[in-house]
Protein backbone atom coordinates (compact mmCIF):
# COMPACT_ATOMS: atom_id res chain seq x y z
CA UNK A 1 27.24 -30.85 8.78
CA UNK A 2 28.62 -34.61 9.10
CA UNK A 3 27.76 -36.40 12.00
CA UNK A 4 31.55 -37.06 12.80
CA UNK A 5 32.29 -33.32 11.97
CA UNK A 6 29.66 -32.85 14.70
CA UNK A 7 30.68 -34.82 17.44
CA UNK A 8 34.42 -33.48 17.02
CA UNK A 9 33.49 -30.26 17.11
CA UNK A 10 31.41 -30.62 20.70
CA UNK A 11 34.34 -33.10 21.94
CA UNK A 12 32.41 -35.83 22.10
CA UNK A 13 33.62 -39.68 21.60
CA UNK A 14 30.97 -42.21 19.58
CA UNK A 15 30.35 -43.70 22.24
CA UNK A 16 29.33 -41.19 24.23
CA UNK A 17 26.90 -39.65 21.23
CA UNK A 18 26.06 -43.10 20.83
CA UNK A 19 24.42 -42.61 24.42
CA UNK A 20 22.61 -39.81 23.53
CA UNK A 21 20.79 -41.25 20.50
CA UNK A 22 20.50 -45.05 22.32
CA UNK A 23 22.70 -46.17 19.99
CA UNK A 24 26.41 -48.07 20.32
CA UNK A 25 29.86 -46.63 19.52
CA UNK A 26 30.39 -49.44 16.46
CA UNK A 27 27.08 -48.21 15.07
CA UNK A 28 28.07 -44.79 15.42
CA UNK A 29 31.23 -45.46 13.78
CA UNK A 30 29.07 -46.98 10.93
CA UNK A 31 27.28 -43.58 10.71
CA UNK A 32 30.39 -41.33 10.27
CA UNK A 33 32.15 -43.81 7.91
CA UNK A 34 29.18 -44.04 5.37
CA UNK A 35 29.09 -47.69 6.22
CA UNK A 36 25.29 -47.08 7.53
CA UNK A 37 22.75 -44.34 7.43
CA UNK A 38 20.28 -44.02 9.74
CA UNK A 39 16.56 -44.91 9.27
CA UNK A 40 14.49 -41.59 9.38
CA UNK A 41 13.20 -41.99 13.01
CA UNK A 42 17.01 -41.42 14.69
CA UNK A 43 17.89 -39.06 12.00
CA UNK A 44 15.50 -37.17 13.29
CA UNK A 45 16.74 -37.48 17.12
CA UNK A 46 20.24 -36.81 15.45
CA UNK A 47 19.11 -33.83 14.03
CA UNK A 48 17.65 -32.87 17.81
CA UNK A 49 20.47 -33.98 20.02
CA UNK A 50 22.89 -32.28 17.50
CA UNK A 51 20.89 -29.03 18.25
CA UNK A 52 20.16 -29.06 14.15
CA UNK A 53 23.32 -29.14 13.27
CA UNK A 54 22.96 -32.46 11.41
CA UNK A 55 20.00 -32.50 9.72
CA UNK A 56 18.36 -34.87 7.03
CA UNK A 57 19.93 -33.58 4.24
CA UNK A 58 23.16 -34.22 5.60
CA UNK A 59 22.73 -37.74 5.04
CA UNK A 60 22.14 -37.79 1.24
CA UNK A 61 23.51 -35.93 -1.26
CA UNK A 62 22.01 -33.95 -4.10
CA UNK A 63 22.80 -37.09 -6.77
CA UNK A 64 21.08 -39.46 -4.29
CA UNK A 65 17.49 -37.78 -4.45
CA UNK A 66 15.25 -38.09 -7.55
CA UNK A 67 14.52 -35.06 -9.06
């Protein structure tokens, strides 16, 4: 799942996930827009605040990952 699919679907705002992760709302934005991906430490903490509904994967697609 997307990260901004995510935090629509619990009715959250970025800032307030932003909270939850120790991150702010602009990076958040960055996150949902594809303008920045995490480093693997928060996607990890995503993946556990988001109850593992945004997991690794969900940050890179098939074509991004050698085979």
């Amino acid at each position: 799942m997307k990260l901004s699919d995510h935090i629509k679907a619990k009715g959250l705002t970025e800032a307030e996930f932003g909270a939850l992760i120790g991150v702010s709302q602009p990076m958040v934005n960055k996150y949902c827009n594809g303008k920045a991906v995490p480093r693997p430490p928060r996607i990890k903490e995503i993946e556990q605040v988001s109850g593992g509904d945004v997991t690794f994967s969900d940050w890179f697609n098939s074509e991004d990952v050698p085979a």
